[in-house]
Protein backbone atom coordinates (compact mmCIF):
# COMPACT_ATOMS: atom_id res chain seq x y z
CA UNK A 1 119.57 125.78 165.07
CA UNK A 2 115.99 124.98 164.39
CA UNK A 3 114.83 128.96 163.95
CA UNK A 4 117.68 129.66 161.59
CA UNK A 5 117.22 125.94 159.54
CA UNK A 6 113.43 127.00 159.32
CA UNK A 7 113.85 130.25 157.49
CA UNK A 8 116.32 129.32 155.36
CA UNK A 9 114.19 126.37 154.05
CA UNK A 10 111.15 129.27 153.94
CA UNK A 11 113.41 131.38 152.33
CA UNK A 12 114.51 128.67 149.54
CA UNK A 13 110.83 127.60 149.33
CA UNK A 14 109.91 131.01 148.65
CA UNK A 15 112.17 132.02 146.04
CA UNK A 16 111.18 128.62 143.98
CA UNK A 17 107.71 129.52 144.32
CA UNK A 18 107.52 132.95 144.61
CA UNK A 19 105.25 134.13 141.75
CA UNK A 20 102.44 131.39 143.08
CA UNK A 21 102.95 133.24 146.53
CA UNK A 22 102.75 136.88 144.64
CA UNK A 23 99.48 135.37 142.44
CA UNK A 24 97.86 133.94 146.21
CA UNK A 25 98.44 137.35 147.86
CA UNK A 26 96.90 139.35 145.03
CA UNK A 27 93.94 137.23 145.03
CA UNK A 28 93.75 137.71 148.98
CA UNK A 29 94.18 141.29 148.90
CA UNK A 30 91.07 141.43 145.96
CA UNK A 31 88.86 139.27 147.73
CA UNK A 32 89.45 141.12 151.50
CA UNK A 33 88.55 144.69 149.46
CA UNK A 34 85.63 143.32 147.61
CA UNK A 35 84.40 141.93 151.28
CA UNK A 36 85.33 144.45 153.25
CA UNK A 37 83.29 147.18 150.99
CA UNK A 38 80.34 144.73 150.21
CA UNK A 39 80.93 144.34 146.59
CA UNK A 40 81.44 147.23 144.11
CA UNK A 41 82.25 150.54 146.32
CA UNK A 42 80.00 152.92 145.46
CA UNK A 43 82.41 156.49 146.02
CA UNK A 44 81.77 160.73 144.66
CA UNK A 45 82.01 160.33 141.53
CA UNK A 46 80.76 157.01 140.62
CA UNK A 47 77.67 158.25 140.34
CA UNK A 48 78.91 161.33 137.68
CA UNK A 49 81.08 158.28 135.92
CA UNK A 50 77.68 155.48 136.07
CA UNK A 51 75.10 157.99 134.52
CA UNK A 52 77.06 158.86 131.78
CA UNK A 53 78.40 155.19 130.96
CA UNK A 54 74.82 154.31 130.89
CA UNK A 55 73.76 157.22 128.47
CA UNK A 56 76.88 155.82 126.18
CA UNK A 57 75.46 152.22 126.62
CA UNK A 58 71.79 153.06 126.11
CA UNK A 59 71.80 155.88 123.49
CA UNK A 60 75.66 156.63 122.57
CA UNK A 61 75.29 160.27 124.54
CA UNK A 62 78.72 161.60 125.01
CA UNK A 63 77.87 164.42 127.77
CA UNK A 64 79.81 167.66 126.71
CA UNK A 65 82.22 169.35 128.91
CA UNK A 66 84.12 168.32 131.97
CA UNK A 67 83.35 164.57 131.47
CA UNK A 68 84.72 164.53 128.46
CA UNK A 69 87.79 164.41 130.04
CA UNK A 70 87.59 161.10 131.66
CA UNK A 71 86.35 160.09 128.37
CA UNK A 72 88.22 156.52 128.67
CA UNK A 73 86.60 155.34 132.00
CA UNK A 74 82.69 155.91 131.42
CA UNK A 75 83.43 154.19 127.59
CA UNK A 76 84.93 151.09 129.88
CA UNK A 77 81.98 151.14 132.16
CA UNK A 78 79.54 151.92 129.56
CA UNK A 79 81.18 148.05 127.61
CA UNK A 80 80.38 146.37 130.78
CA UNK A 81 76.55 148.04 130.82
CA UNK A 82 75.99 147.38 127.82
CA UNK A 83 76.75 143.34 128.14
CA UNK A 84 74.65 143.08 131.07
CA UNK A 85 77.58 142.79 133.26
CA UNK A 86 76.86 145.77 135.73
CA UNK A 87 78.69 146.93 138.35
CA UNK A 88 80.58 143.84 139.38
CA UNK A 89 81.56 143.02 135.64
CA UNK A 90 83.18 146.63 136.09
CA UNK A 91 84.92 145.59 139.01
CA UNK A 92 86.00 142.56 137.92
CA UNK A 93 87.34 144.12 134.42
CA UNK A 94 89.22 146.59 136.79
CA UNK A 95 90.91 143.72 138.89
CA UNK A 96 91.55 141.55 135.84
CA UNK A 97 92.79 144.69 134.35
CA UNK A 98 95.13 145.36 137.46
CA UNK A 99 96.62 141.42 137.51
CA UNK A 100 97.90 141.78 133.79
CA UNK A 101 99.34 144.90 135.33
CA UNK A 102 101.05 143.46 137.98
CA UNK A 103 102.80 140.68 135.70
CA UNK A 104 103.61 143.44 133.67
CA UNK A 105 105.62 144.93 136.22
CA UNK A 106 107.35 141.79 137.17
CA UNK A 107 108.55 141.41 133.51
CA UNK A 108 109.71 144.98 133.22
CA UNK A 109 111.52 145.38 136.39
CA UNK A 110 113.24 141.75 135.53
CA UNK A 111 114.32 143.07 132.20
CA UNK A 112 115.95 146.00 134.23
CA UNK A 113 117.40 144.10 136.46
CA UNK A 114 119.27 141.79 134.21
CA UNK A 115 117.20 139.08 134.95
CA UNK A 116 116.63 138.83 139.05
CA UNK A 117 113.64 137.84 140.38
CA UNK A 118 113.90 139.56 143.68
CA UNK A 119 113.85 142.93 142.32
CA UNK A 120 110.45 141.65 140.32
CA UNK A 121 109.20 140.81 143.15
CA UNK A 122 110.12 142.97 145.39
CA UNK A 123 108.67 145.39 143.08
CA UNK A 124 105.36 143.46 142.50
CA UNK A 125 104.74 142.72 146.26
CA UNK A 126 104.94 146.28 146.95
CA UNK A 127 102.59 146.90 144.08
CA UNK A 128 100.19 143.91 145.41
CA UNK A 129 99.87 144.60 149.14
CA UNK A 130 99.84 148.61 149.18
CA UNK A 131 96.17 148.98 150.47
CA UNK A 132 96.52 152.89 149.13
CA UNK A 133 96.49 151.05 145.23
CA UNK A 134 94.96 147.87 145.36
CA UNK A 135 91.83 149.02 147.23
CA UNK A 136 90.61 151.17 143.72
CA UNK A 137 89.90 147.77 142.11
CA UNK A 138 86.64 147.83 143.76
CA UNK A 139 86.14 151.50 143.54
CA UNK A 140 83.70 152.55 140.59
CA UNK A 141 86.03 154.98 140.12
CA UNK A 142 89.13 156.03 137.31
CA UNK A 143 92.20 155.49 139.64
CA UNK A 144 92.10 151.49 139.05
CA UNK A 145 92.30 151.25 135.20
CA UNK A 146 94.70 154.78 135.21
CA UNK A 147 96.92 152.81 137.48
CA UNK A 148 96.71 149.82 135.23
CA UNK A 149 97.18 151.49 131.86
CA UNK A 150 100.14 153.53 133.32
CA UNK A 151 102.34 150.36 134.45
CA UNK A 152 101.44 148.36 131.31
CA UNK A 153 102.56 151.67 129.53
CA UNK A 154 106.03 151.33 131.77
CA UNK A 155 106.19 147.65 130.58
CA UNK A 156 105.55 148.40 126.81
CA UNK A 157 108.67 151.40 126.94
CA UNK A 158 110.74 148.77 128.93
CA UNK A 159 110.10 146.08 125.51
CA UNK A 160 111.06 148.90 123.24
CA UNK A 161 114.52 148.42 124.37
CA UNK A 162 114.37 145.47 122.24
CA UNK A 163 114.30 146.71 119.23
CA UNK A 164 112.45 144.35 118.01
CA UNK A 165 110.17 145.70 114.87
CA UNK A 166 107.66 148.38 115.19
CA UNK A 167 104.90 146.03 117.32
CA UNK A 168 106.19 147.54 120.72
CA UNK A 169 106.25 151.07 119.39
CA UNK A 170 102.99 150.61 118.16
CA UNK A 171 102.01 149.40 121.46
CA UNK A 172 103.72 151.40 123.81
CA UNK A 173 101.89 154.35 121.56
CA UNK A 174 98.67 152.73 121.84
CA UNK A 175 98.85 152.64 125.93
CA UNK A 176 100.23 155.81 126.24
CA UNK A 177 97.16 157.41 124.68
CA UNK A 178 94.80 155.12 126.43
CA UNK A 179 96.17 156.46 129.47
CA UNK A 180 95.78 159.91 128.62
CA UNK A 181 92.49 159.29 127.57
CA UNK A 182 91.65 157.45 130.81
CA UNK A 183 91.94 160.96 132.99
CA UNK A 184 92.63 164.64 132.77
CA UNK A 185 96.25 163.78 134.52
CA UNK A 186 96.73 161.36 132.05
CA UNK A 187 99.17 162.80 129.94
CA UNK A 188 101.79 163.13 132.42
CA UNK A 189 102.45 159.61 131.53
CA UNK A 190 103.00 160.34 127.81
CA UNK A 191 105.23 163.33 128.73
CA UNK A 192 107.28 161.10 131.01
CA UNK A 193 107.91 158.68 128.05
CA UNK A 194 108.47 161.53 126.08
CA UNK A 195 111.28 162.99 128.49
CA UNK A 196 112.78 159.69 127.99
CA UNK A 197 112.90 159.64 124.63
CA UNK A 198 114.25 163.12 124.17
CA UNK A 199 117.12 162.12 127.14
CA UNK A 200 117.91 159.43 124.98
CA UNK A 201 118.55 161.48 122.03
CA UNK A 202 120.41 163.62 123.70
CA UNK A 203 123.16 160.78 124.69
CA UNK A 204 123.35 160.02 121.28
CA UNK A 205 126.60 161.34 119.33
CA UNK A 206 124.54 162.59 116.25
CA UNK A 207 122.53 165.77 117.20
CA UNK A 208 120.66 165.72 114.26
CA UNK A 209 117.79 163.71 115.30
CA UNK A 210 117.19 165.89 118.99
CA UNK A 211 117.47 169.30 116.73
CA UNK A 212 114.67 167.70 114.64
CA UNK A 213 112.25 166.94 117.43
CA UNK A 214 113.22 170.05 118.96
CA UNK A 215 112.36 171.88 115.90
CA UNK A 216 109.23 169.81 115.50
CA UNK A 217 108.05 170.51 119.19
CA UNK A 218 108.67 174.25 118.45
CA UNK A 219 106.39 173.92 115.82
CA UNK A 220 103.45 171.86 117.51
CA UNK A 221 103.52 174.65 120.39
CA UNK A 222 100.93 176.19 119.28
CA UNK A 223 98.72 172.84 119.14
CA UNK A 224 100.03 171.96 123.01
CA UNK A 225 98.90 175.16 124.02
CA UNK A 226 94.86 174.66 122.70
CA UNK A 227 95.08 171.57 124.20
CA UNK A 228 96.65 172.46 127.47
CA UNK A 229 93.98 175.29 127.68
CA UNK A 230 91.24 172.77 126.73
CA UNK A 231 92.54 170.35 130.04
CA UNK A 232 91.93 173.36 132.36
CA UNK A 233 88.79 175.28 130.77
CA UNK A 234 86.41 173.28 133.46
CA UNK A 235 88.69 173.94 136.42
CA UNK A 236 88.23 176.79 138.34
CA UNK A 237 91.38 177.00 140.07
CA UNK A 238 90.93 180.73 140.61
CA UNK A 239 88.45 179.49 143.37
CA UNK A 240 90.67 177.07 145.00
CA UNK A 241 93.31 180.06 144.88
CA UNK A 242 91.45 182.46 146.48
CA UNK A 243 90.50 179.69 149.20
CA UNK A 244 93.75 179.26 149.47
CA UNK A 245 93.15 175.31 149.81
CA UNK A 246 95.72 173.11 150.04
CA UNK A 247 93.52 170.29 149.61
CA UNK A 248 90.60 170.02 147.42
CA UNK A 249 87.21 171.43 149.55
CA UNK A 250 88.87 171.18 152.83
CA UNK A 251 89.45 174.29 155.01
CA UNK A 252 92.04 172.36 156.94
CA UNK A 253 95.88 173.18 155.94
CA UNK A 254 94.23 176.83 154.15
CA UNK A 255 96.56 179.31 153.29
CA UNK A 256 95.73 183.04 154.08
CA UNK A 257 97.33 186.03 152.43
CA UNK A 258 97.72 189.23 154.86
CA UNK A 259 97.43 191.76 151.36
CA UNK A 260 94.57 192.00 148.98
CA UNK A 261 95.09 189.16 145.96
CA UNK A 262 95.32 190.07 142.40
CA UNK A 263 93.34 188.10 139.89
CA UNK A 264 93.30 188.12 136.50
CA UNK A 265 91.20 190.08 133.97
CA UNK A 266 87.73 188.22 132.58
CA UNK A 267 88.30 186.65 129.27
CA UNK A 268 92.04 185.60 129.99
CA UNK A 269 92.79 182.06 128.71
CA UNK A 270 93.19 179.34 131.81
CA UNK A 271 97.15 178.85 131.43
CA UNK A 272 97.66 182.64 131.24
CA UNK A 273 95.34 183.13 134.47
CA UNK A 274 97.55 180.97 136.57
CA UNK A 275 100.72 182.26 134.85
CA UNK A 276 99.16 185.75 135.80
CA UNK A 277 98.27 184.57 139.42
CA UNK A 278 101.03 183.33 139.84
CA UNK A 279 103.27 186.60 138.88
CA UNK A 280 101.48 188.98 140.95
CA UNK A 281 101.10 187.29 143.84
CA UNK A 282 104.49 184.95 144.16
CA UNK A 283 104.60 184.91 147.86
CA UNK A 284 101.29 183.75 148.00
CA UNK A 285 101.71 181.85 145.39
CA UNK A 286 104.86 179.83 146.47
CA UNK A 287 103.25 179.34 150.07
CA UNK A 288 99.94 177.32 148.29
CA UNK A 289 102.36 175.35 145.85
CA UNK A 290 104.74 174.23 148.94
CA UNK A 291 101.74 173.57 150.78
CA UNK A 292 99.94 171.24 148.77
CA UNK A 293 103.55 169.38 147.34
CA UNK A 294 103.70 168.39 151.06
CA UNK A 295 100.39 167.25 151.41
CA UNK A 296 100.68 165.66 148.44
CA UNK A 297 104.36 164.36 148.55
CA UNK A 298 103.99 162.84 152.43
CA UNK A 299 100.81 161.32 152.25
CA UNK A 300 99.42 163.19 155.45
CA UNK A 301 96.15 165.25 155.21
CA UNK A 302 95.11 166.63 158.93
CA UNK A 303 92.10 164.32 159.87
CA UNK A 304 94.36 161.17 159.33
CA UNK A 305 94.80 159.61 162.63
CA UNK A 306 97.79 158.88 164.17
CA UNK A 307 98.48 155.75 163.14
CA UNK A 308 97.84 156.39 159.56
CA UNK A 309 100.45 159.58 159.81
CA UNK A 310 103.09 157.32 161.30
CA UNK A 311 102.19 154.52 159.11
CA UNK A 312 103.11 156.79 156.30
CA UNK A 313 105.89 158.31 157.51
CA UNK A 314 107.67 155.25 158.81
CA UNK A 315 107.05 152.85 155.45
CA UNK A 316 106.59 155.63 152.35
CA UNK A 317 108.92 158.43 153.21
CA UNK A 318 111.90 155.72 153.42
CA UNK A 319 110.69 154.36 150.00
CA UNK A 320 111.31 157.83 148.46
CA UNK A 321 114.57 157.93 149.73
CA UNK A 322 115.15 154.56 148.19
CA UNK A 323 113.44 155.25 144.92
CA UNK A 324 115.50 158.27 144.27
CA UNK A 325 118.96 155.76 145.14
CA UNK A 326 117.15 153.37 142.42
CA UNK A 327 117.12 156.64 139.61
CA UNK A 328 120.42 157.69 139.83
CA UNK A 329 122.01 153.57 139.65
CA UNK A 330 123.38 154.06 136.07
CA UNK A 331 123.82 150.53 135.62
CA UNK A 332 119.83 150.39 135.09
CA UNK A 333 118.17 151.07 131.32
CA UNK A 334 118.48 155.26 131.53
CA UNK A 335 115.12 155.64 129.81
CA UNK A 336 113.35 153.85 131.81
CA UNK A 337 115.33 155.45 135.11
CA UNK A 338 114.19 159.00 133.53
CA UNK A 339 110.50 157.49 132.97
CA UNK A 340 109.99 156.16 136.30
CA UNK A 341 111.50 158.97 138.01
CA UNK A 342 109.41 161.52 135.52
CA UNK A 343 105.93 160.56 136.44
CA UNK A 344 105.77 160.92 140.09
CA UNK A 345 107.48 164.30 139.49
CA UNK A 346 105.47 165.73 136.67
CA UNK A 347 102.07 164.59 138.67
CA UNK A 348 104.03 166.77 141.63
CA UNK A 349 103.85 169.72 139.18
CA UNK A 350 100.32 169.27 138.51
CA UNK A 351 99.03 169.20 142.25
CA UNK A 352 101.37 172.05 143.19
CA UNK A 353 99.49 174.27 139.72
CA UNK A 354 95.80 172.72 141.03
CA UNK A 355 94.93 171.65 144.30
CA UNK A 356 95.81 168.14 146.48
CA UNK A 357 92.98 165.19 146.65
CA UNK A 358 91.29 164.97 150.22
CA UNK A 359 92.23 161.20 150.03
CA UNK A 360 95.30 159.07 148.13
CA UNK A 361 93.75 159.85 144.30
CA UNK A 362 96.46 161.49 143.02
CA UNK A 363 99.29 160.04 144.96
CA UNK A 364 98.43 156.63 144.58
CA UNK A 365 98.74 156.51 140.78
CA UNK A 366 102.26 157.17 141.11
CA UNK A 367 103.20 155.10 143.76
CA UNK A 368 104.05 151.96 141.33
CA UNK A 369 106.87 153.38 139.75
CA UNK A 370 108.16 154.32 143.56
CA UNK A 371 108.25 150.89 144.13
CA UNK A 372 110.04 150.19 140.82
CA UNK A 373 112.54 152.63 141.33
CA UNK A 374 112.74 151.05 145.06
CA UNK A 375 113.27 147.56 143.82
CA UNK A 376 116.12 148.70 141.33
CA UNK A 377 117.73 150.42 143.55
CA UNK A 378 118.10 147.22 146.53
CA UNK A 379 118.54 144.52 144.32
CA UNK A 380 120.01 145.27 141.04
CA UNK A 381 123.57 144.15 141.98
CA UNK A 382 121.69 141.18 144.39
CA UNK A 383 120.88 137.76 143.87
CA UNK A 384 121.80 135.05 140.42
CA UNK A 385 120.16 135.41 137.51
CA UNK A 386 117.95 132.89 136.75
CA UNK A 387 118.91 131.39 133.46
CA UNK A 388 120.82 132.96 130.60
CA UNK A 389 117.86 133.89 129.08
CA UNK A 390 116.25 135.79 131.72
CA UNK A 391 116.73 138.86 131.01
CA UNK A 392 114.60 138.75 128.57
CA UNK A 393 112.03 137.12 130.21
CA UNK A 394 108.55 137.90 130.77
């Protein structure tokens, strides 16, 4: 049987040299962006992101106000400026940025899986051919290095499990505020790892150590409440309420409300106005949060066409059906199951309080740890490990 002697020797070929076929594709896929959009893409907010890098470079201006809150991206634009580098050093800092990120995942997901490769690169491939991710390398935009920070903070929690001195806590920290740093969404990454951490203590037999953080958390409310108020104080989501947009600046998908609204007094703090919103108009309320979840959850926005809807529905809404499988498999590293699951969910919560992107901004950001959760779930129990000490392997 020639056919079936042909893809068995493919399929033996491929899993001695898979990584070189993973490190090929990735290359492809950066190249065919980089060629299709003529270089560096050039997209809203680049502009907003290049004039302030440049005041950085030139004169160390930090712009007040809503920029401050992408603070990490114009500082890593304003590096690249300042060495002469321009807009395709950006770029290629971004992509060079996105290929440690990438082996990153490999490692981590191969940890998880006791040491198979085909859940690394299952996981990996995903993360390499998704056009939705890999096409913000050449974006002058934040979604590239927030993607990249975010799974290199997945890998860091996944070395933690070692135990091995205070290095990966130090560096798991260190990424975790990078991240946070990078955008104002950013911190749904650092309260994903914290969920973990506070699961974890909770499976432990001594309460002691949960009732402290607890206790400790109580305390710092006050500080998480500033700062929460400080993330919204440039948004006006009253505006996008009373639109009723589902989707940022898009009159498509609107919701409309049949009885006057009721909006909160002037000089009311950002969290309490939505919290106030939010209680005197629930119907309303509920309708807009539903709305965008779906339009942020399925990956359809109205002016899609048809083959981009189906695309979506036939590839990514099976993937969250296996990515949930993949978070309840308790023979995978809880932590990291409550992690991965966490920040798709928590960046839910944030889209459902503001408004959906027109485009795949917020979603896509998320999408790696899908794919993780994906790969756990079909191969965990599949395949040989490699070598004894593979599951420690990089």
């Amino acid at each position: 049987m020639p056919t079936f002697s042909f893809s068995r020797v493919l399929g033996q070929w491929l899993g001695a040299h898979h990584r070189a076929a993973l490190v090929a594709v990735w290359a492809l896929v950066q190249a065919g962006f980089l060629l299709r959009f003529h270089g560096p893409h050039i997209a809203n907010d680049s502009y907003r992101y290049l004039a302030y890098a440049a005041d950085i470079a030139e004169c160390g201006y930090f712009e007040p106000g809503h920029n401050r809150r992408y603070i990490l991206y114009p500082l890593f634009q304003s590096a690249w400026l300042w060495l002469g580098a321009g807009r395709w050093g950006i770029v290629a800092g971004q992509i060079a940025a996105s290929g440690l990120a990438a082996r990153a995942l490999y490692g981590a997901v191969r940890r998880l899986a006791g040491g198979r490769r085909g859940a690394a690169a299952l996981a990996t491939g995903l993360f390499v051919v998704w056009p939705d991710v890999q096409q913000f390398n050449a974006y002058l935009l934040t979604e590239s290095l927030f993607i990249s920070l975010s799974v290199l903070s997945f890998a860091a929690l996944v070395r933690v499990r070692a135990g091995r001195g205070w290095g990966p806590w130090a560096a798991l920290l260190a990424l975790l505020t990078l991240t946070a740093l990078a955008r104002p969404n950013g911190f749904v990454v650092a309260l994903a790892a914290a969920l973990a951490g506070l699961d974890a203590l909770r499976c432990q037999p001594d309460p002691r150590p949960l009732r402290a953080v607890l206790v400790a958390l109580g305390l710092a409310a006050p500080l998480l409440w500033q700062a929460l108020n400080h993330q919204l104080a440039t948004f006006y989501l009253m505006d996008t309420y009373q639109r009723g947009e589902l989707i940022f600046r898009s009159p498509l998908w609107a919701v409309r409300s049949a009885a006057p609204l009721v909006f909160p007094p002037n000089g009311t703090g950002p969290v309490l106005r939505v919290l106030y919103f939010a209680a005197h108009n629930p119907g309303y309320f509920a309708r807009l949060a539903l709305g965008k979840l779906f339009a942020f959850v399925s990956g359809l926005k109205p002016y899609y066409s048809l083959a981009h809807r189906a695309a979506n529905v036939l590839l990514l809404w099976p993937l969250y059906v296996l990515a949930g499988r993949g978070a309840r498999r308790p023979d995978v590293w809880r932590p990291a199951r409550v992690f991965l699951g966490a920040v798709p969910l928590l960046q839910a919560a944030v889209v459902m309080l503001t408004v959906e992107d027109y485009d795949v901004r917020f979603l896509a950001p998320v999408l790696p740890f899908v794919f993780a959760l994906v790969a756990l779930a079909l191969w965990k129990s599949w395949g040989k490990v490699e070598n004894p000490a593979a599951r420690g392997a990089a």
